[in-house]
Structure formats: structure tokens, C-alpha cells
PDB file of N, CA and C in Angstrom:
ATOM      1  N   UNK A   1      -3.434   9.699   3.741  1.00  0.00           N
ATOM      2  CA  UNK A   1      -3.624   8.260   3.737  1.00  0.00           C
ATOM      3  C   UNK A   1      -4.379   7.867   4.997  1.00  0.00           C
ATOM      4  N   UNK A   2      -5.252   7.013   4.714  1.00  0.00           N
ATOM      5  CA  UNK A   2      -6.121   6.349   5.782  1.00  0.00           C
ATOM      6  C   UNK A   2      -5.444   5.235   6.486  1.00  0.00           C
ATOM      7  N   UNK A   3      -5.629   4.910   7.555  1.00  0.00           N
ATOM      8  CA  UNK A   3      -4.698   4.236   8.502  1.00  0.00           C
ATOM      9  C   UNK A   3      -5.918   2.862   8.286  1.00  0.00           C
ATOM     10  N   UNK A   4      -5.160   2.176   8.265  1.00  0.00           N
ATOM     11  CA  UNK A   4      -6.183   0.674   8.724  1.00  0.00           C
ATOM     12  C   UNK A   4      -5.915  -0.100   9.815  1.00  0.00           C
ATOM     13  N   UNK A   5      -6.756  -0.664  10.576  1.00  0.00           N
ATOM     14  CA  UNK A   5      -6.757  -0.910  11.773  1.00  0.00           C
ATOM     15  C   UNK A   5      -7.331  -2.667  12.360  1.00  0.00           C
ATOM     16  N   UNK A   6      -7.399  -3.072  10.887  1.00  0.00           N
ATOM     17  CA  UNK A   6      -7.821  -4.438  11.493  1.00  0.00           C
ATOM     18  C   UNK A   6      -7.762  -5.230   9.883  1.00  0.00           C
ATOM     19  N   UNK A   7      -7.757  -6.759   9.820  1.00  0.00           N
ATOM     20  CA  UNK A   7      -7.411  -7.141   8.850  1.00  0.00           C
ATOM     21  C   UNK A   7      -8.987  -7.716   8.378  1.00  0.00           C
ATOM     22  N   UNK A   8     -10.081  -7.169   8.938  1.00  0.00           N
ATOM     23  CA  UNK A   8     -11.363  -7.528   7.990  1.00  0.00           C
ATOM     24  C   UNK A   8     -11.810  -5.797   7.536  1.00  0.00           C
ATOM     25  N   UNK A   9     -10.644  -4.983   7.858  1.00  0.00           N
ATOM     26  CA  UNK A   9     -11.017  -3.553   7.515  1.00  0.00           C
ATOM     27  C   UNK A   9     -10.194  -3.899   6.047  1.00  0.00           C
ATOM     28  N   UNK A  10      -9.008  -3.692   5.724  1.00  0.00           N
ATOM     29  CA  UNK A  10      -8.232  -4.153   5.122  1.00  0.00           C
ATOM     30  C   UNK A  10      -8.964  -5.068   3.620  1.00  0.00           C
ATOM     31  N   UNK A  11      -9.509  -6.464   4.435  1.00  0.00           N
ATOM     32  CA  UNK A  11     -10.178  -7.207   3.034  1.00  0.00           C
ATOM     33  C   UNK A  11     -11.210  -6.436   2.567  1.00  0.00           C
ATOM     34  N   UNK A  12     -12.124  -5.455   3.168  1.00  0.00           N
ATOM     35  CA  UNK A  12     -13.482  -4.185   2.116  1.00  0.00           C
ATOM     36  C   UNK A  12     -12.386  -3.535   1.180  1.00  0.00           C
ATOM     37  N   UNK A  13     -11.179  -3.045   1.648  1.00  0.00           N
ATOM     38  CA  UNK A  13     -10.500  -1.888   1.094  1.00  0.00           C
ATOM     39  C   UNK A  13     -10.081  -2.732  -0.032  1.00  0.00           C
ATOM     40  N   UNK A  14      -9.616  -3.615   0.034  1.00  0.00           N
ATOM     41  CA  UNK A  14      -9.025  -4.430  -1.312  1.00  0.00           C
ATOM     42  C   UNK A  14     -10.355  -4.607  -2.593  1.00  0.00           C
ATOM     43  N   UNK A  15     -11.431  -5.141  -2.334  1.00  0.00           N
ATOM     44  CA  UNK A  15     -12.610  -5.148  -3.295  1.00  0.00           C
ATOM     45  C   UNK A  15     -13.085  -3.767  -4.406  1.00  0.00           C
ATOM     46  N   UNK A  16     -12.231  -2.214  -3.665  1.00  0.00           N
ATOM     47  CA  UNK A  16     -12.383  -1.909  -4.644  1.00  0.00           C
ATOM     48  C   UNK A  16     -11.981  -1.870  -5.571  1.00  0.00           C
ATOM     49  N   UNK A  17     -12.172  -0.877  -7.195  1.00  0.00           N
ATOM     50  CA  UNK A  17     -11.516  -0.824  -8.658  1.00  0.00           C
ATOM     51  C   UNK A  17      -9.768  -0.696  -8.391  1.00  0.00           C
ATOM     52  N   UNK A  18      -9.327  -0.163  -7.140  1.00  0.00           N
ATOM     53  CA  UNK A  18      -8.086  -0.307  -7.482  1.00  0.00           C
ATOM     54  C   UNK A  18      -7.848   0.708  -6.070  1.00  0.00           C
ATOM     55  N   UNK A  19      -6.661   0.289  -5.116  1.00  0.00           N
ATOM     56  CA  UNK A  19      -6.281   0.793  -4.267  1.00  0.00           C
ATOM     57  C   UNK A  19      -5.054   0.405  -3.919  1.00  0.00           C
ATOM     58  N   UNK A  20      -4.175   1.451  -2.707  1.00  0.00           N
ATOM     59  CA  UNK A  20      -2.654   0.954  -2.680  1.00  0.00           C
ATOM     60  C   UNK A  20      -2.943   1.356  -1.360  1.00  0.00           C
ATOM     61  N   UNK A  21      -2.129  -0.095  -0.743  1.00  0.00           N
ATOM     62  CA  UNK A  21      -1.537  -0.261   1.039  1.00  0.00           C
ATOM     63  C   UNK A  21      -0.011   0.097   0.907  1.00  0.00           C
ATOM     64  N   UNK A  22       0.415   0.886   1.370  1.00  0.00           N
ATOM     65  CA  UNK A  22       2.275   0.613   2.186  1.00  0.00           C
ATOM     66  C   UNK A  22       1.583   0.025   3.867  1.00  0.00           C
ATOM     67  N   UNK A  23       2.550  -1.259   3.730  1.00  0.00           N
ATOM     68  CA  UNK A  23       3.133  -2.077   4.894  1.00  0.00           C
ATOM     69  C   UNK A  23       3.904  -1.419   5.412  1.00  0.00           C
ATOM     70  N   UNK A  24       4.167  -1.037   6.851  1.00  0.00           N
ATOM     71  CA  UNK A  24       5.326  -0.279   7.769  1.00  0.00           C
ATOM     72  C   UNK A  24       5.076  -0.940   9.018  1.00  0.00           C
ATOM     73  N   UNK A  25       6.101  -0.973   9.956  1.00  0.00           N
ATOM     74  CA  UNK A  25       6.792  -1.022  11.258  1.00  0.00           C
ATOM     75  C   UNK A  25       6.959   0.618  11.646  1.00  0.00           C
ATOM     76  N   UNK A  26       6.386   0.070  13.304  1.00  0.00           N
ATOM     77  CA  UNK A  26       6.492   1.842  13.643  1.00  0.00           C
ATOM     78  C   UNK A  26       8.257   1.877  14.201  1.00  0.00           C
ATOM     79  N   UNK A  27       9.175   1.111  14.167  1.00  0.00           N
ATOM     80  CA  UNK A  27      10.226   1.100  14.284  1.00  0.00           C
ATOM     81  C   UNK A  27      10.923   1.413  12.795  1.00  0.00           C
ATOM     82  N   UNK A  28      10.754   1.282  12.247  1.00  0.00           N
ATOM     83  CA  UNK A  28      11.812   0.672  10.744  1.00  0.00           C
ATOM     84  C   UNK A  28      11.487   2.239  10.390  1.00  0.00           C
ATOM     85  N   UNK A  29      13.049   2.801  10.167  1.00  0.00           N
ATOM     86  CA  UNK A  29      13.490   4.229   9.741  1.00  0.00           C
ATOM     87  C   UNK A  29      13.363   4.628   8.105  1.00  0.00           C
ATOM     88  N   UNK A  30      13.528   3.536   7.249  1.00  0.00           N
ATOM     89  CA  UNK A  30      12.840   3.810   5.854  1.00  0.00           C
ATOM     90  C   UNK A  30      11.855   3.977   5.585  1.00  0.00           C
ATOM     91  N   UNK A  31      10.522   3.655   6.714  1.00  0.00           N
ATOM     92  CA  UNK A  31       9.292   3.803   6.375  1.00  0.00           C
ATOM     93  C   UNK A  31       8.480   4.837   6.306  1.00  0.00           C
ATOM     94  N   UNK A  32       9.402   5.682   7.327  1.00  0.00           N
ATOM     95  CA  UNK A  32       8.251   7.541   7.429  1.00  0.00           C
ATOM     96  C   UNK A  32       8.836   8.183   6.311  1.00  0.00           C
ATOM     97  N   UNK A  33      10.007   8.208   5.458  1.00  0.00           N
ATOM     98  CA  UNK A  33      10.275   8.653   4.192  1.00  0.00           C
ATOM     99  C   UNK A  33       9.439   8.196   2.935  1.00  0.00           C
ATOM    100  N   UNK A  34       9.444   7.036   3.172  1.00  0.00           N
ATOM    101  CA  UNK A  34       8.878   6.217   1.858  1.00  0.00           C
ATOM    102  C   UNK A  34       7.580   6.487   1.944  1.00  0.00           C
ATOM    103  N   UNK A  35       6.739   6.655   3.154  1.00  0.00           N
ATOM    104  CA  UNK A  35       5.604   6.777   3.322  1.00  0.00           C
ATOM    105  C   UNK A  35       4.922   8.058   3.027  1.00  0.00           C
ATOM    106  N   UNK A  36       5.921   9.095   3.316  1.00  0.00           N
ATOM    107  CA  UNK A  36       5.603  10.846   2.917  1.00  0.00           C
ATOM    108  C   UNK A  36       6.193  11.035   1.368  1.00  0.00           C
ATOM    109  N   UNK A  37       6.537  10.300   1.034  1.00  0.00           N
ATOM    110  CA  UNK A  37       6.877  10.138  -0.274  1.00  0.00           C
ATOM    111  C   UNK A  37       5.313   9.642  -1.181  1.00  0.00           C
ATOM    112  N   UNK A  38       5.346   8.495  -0.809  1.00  0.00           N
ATOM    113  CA  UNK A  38       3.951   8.284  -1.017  1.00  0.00           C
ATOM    114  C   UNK A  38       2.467   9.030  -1.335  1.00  0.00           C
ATOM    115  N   UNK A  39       2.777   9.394   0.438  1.00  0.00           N
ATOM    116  CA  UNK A  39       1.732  10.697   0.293  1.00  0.00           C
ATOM    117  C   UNK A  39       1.727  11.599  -1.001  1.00  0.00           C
ATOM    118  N   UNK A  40       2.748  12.493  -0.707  1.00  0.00           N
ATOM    119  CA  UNK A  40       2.754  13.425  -1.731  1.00  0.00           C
ATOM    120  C   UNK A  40       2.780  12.690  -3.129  1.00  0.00           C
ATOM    121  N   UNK A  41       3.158  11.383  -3.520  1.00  0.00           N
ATOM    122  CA  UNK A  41       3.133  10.708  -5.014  1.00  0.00           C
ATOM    123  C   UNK A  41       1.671  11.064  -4.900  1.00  0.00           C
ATOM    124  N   UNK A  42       0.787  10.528  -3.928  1.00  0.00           N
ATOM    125  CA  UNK A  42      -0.804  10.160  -4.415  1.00  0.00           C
ATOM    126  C   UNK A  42      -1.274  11.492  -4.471  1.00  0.00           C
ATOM    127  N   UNK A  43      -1.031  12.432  -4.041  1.00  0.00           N
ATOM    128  CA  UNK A  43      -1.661  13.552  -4.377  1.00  0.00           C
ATOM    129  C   UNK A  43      -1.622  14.218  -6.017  1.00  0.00           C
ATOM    130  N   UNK A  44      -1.347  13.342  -6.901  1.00  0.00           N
ATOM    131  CA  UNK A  44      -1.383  13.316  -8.378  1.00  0.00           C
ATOM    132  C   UNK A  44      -2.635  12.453  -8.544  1.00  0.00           C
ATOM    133  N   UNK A  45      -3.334  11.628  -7.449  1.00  0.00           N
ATOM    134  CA  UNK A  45      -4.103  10.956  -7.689  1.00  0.00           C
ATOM    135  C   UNK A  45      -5.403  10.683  -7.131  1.00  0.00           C
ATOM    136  N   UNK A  46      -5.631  11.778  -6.805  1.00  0.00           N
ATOM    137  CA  UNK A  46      -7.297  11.861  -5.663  1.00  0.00           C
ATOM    138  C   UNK A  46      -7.978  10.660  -5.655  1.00  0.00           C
ATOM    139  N   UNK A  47      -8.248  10.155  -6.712  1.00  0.00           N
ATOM    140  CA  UNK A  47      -9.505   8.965  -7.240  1.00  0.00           C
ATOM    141  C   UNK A  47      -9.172   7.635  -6.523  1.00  0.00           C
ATOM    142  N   UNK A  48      -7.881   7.651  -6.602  1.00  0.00           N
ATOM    143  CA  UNK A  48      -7.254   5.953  -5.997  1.00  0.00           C
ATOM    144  C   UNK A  48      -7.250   6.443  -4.201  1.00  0.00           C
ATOM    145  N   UNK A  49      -8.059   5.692  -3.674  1.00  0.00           N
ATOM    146  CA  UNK A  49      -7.708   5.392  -2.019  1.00  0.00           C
ATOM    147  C   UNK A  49      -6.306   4.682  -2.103  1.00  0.00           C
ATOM    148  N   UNK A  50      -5.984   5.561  -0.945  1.00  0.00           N
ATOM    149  CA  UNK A  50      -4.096   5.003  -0.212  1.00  0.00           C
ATOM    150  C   UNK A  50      -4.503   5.204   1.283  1.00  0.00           C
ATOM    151  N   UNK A  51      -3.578   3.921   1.793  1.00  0.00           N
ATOM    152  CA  UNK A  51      -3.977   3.465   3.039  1.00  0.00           C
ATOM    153  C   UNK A  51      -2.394   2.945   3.750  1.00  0.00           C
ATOM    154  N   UNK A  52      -2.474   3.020   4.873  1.00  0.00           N
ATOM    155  CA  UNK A  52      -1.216   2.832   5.500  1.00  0.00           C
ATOM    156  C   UNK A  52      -1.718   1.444   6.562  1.00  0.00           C
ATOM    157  N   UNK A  53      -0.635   0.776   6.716  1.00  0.00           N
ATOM    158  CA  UNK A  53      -1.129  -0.141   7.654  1.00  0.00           C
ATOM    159  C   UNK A  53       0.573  -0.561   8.538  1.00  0.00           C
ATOM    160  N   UNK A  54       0.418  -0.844   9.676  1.00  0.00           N
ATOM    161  CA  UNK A  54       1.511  -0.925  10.543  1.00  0.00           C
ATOM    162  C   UNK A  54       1.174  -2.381  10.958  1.00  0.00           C
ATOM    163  N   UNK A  55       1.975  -3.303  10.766  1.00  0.00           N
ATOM    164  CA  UNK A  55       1.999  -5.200  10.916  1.00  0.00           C
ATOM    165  C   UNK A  55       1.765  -5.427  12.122  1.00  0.00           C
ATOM    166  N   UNK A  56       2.756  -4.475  13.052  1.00  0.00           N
ATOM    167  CA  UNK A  56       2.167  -4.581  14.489  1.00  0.00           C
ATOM    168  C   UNK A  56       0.697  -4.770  14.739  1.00  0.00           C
ATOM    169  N   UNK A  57       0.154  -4.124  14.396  1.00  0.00           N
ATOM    170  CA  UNK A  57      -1.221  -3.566  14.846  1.00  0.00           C
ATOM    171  C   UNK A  57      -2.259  -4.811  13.982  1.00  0.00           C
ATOM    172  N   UNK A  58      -2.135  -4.750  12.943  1.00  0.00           N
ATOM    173  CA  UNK A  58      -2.518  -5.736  12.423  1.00  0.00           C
ATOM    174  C   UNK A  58      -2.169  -7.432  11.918  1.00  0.00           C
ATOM    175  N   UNK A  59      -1.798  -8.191  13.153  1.00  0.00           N
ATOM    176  CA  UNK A  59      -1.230  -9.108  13.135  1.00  0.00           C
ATOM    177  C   UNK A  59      -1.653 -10.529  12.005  1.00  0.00           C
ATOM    178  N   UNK A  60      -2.343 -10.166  11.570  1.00  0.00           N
ATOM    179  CA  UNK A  60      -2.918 -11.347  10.374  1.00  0.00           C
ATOM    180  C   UNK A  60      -2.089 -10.733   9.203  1.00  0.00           C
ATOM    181  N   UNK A  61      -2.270  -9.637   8.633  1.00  0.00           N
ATOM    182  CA  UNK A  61      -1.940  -9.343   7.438  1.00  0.00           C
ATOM    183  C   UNK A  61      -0.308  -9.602   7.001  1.00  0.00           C
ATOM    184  N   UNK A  62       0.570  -9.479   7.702  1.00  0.00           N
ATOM    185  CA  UNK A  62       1.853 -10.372   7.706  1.00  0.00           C
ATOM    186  C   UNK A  62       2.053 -11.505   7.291  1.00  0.00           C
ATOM    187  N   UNK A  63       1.210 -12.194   8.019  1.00  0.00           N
ATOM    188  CA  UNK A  63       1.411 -13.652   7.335  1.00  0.00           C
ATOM    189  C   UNK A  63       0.442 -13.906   6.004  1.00  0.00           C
ATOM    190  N   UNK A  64      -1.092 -13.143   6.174  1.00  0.00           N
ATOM    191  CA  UNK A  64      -1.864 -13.746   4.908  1.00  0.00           C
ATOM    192  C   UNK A  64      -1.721 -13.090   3.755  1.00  0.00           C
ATOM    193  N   UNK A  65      -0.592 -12.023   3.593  1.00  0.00           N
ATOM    194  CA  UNK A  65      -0.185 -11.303   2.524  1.00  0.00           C
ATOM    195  C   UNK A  65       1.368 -11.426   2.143  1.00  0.00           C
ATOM    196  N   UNK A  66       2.072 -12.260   3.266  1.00  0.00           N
ATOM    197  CA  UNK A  66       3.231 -12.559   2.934  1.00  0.00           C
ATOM    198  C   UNK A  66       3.984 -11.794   2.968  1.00  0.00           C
ATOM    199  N   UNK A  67       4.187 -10.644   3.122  1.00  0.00           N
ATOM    200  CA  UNK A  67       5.093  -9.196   3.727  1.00  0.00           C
ATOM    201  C   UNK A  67       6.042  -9.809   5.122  1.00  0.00           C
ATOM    202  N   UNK A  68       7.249  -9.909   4.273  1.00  0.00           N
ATOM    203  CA  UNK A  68       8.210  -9.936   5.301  1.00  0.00           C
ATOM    204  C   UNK A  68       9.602  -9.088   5.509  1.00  0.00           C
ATOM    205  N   UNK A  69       9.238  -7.914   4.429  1.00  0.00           N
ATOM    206  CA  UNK A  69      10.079  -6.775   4.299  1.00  0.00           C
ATOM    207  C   UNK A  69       9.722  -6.017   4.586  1.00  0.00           C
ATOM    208  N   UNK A  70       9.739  -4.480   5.118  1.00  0.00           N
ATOM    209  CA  UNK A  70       9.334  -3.408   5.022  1.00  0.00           C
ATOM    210  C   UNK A  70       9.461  -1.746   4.499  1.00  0.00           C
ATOM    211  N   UNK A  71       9.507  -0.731   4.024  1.00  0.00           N
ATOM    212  CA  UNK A  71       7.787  -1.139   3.777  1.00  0.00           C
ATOM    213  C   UNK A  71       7.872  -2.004   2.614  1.00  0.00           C
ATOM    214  N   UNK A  72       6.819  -2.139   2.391  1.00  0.00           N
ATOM    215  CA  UNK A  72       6.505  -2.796   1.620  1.00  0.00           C
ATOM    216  C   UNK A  72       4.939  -1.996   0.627  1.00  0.00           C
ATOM    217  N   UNK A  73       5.004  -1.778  -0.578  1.00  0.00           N
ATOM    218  CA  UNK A  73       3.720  -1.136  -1.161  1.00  0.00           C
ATOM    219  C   UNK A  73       3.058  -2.221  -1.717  1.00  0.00           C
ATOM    220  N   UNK A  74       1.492  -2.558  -1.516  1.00  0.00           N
ATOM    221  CA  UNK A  74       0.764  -3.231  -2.368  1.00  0.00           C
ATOM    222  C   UNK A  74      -0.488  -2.532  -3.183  1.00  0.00           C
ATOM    223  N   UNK A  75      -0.567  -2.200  -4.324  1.00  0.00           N
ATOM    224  CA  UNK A  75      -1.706  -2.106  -5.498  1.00  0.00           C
ATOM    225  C   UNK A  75      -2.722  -3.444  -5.743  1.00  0.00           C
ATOM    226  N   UNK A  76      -4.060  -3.159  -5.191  1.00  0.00           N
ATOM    227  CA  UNK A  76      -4.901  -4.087  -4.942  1.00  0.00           C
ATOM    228  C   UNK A  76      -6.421  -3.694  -6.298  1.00  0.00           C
ATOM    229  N   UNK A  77      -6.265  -4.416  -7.133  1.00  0.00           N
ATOM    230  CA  UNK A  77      -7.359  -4.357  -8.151  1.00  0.00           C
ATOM    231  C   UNK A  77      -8.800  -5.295  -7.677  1.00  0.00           C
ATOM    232  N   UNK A  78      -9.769  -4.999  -7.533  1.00  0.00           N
ATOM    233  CA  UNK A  78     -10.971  -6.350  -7.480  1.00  0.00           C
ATOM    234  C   UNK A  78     -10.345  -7.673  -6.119  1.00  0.00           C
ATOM    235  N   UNK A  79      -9.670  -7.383  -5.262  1.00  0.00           N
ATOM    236  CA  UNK A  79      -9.275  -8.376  -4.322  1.00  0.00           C
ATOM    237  C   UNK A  79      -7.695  -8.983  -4.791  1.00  0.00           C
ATOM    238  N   UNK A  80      -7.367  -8.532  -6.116  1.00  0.00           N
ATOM    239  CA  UNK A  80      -5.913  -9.015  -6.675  1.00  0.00           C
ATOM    240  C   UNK A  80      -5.286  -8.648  -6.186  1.00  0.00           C
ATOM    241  N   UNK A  81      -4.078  -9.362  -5.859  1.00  0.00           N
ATOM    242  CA  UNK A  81      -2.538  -8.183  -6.010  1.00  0.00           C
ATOM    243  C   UNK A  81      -1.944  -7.979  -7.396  1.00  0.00           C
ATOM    244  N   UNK A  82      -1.978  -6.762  -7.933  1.00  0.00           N
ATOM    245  CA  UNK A  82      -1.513  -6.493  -9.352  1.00  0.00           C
ATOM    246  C   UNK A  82      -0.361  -5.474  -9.331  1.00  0.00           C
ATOM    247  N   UNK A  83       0.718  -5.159  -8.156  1.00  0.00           N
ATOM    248  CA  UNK A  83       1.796  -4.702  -7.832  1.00  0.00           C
ATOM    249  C   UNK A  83       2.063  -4.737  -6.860  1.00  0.00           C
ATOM    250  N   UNK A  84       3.885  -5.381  -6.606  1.00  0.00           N
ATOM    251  CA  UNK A  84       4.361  -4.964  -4.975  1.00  0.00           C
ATOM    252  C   UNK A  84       5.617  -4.633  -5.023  1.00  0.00           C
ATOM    253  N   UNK A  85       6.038  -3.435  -4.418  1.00  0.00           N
ATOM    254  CA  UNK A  85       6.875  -3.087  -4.345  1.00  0.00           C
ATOM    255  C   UNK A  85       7.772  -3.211  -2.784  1.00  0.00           C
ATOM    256  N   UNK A  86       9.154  -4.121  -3.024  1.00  0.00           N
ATOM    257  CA  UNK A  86       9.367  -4.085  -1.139  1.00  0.00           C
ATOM    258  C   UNK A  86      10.373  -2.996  -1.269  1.00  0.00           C
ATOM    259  N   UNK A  87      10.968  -2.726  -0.046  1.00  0.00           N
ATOM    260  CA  UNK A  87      12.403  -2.294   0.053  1.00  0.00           C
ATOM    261  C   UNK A  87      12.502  -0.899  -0.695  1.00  0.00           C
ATOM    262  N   UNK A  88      12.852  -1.344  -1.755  1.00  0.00           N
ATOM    263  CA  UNK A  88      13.314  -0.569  -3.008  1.00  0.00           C
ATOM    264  C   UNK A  88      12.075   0.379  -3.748  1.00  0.00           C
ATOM    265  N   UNK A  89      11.688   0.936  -3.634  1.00  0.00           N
ATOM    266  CA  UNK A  89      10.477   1.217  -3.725  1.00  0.00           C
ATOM    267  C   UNK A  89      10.129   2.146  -5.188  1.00  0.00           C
ATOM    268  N   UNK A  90       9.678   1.501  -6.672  1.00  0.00           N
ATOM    269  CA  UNK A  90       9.997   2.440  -8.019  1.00  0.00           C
ATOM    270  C   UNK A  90       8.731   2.864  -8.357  1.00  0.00           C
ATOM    271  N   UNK A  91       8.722   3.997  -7.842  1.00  0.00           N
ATOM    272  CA  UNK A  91       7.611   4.848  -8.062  1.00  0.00           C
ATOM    273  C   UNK A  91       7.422   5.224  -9.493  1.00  0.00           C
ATOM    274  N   UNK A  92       8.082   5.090 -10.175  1.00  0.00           N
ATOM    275  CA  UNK A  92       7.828   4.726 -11.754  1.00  0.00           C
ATOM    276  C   UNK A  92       7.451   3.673 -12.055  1.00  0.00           C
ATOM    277  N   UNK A  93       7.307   2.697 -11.607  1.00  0.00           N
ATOM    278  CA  UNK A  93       6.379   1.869 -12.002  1.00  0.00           C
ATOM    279  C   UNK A  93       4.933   2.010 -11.771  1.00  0.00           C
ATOM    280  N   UNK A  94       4.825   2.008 -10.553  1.00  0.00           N
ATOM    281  CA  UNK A  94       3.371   2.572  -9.920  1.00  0.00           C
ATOM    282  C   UNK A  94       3.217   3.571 -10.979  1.00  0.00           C
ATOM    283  N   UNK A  95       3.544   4.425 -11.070  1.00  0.00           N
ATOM    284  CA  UNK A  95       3.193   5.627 -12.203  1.00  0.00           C
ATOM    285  C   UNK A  95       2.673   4.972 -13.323  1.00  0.00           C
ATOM    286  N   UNK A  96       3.790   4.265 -14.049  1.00  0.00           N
ATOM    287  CA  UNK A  96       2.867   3.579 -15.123  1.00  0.00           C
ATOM    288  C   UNK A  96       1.821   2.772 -14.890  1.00  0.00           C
ATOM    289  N   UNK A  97       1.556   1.779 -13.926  1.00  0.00           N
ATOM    290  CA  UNK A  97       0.358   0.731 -13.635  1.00  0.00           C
ATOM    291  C   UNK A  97      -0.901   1.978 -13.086  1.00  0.00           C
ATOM    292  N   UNK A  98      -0.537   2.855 -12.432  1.00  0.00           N
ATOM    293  CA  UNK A  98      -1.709   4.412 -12.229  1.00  0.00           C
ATOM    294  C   UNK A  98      -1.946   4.469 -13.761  1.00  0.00           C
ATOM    295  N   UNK A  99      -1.324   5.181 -15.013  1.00  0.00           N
ATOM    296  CA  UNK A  99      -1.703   5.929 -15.862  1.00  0.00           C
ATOM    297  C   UNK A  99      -2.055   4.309 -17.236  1.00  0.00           C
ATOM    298  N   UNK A 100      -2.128   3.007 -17.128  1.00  0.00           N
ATOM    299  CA  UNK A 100      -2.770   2.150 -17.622  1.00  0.00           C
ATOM    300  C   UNK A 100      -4.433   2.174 -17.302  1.00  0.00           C
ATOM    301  N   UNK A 101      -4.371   1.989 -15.562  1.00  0.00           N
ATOM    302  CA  UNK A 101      -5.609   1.915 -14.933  1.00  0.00           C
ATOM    303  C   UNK A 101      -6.327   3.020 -15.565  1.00  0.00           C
ATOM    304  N   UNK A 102      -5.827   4.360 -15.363  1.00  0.00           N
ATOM    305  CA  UNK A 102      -6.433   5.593 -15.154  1.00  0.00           C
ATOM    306  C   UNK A 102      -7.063   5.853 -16.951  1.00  0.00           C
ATOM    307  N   UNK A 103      -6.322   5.170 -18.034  1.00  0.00           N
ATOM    308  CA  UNK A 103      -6.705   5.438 -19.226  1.00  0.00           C
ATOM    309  C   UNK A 103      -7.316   4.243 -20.042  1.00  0.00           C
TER     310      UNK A 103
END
């Protein structure tokens, strides 16, 4: 996963056919699980860019995306949000909204 580093890096990454951010805190202890979880989910999926972003670092995207849980996963179609997953994180869903897109 590609790290993002600023929130006009962030709005290019959203414009494409379809991509997924996890939201994390470099504090918050659910996030390096959920996040290597992640990882290895997307490696079923070469084609889709996955990107990591830490709120700290990027102080706009908190508020202009509304993430006030962490992590938090977002699936970004054409600039949409077309999935978010907070907290709880059902990688079966993503699975199915992947294998809609993908077919």
C-alpha cells in the first residue's frame, strides 16, 4: 500500500475507476492489524490501488471526509464514496463490491 501524504495527493487518487484508502492513527492499536490484513486482502487484487493514510499527517482529510473513527476503510469510484467501513471492518463486503466492479 502506498502511503499518502497530503490531501491534494489524496483528491488525484480518488478520480480513479476505483480505489481503497484505510484511515489510521499512528497511535490506535487496531490499525496495524486491520491494515496488514488489508494488505494481504489486496493482494487478491493487483488492479485496484490501496493506499494508507494517517489523519495526523494529513490534517484536512478528517474533517472533509468525515472520519471520526479509526481505522476507518474508504472505496472511492470516479471521486464517489461507494463504501465505508469504520471500526468493524467486513471484508466480505469489500469482497463483494471488488467482484461487482471487477465483473
Amino acid at each position: 500500500m502506498k502511503k499518502i501524504e497530503t490531501y491534494e495527493e489524496f483528491q488525484e487518487i480518488i478520480k480513479s475507476d476505483i480505489s481503497i484508502v484505510i484511515a489510521k492513527t499512528k497511535t490506535c492499536v487496531v490499525c496495524k492489524p486491520i491494515s496488514e490484513k488489508l494488505k494481504n486482502f489486496m493482494n487478491d487484487y493487483p488492479q485496484i490501488p490501496s493506499y494508507e493514510l494517517y489523519i495526523e499527517d494529513v490534517e484536512m482529510f478528517q474533517g472533509q471526509q468525515l472520519v471520526f473513527t479509526v481505522p476507518t476503510i474508504l472505496v472511492f469510484s470516479n471521486e464517489k464514496e461507494i463504501l465505508r467501513e469504520s471500526r468493524f471492518i467486513d471484508f466480505n463486503k469489500i469482497e463483494r463490491l471488488f467482484g461487482l466492479y471487477l465483473n
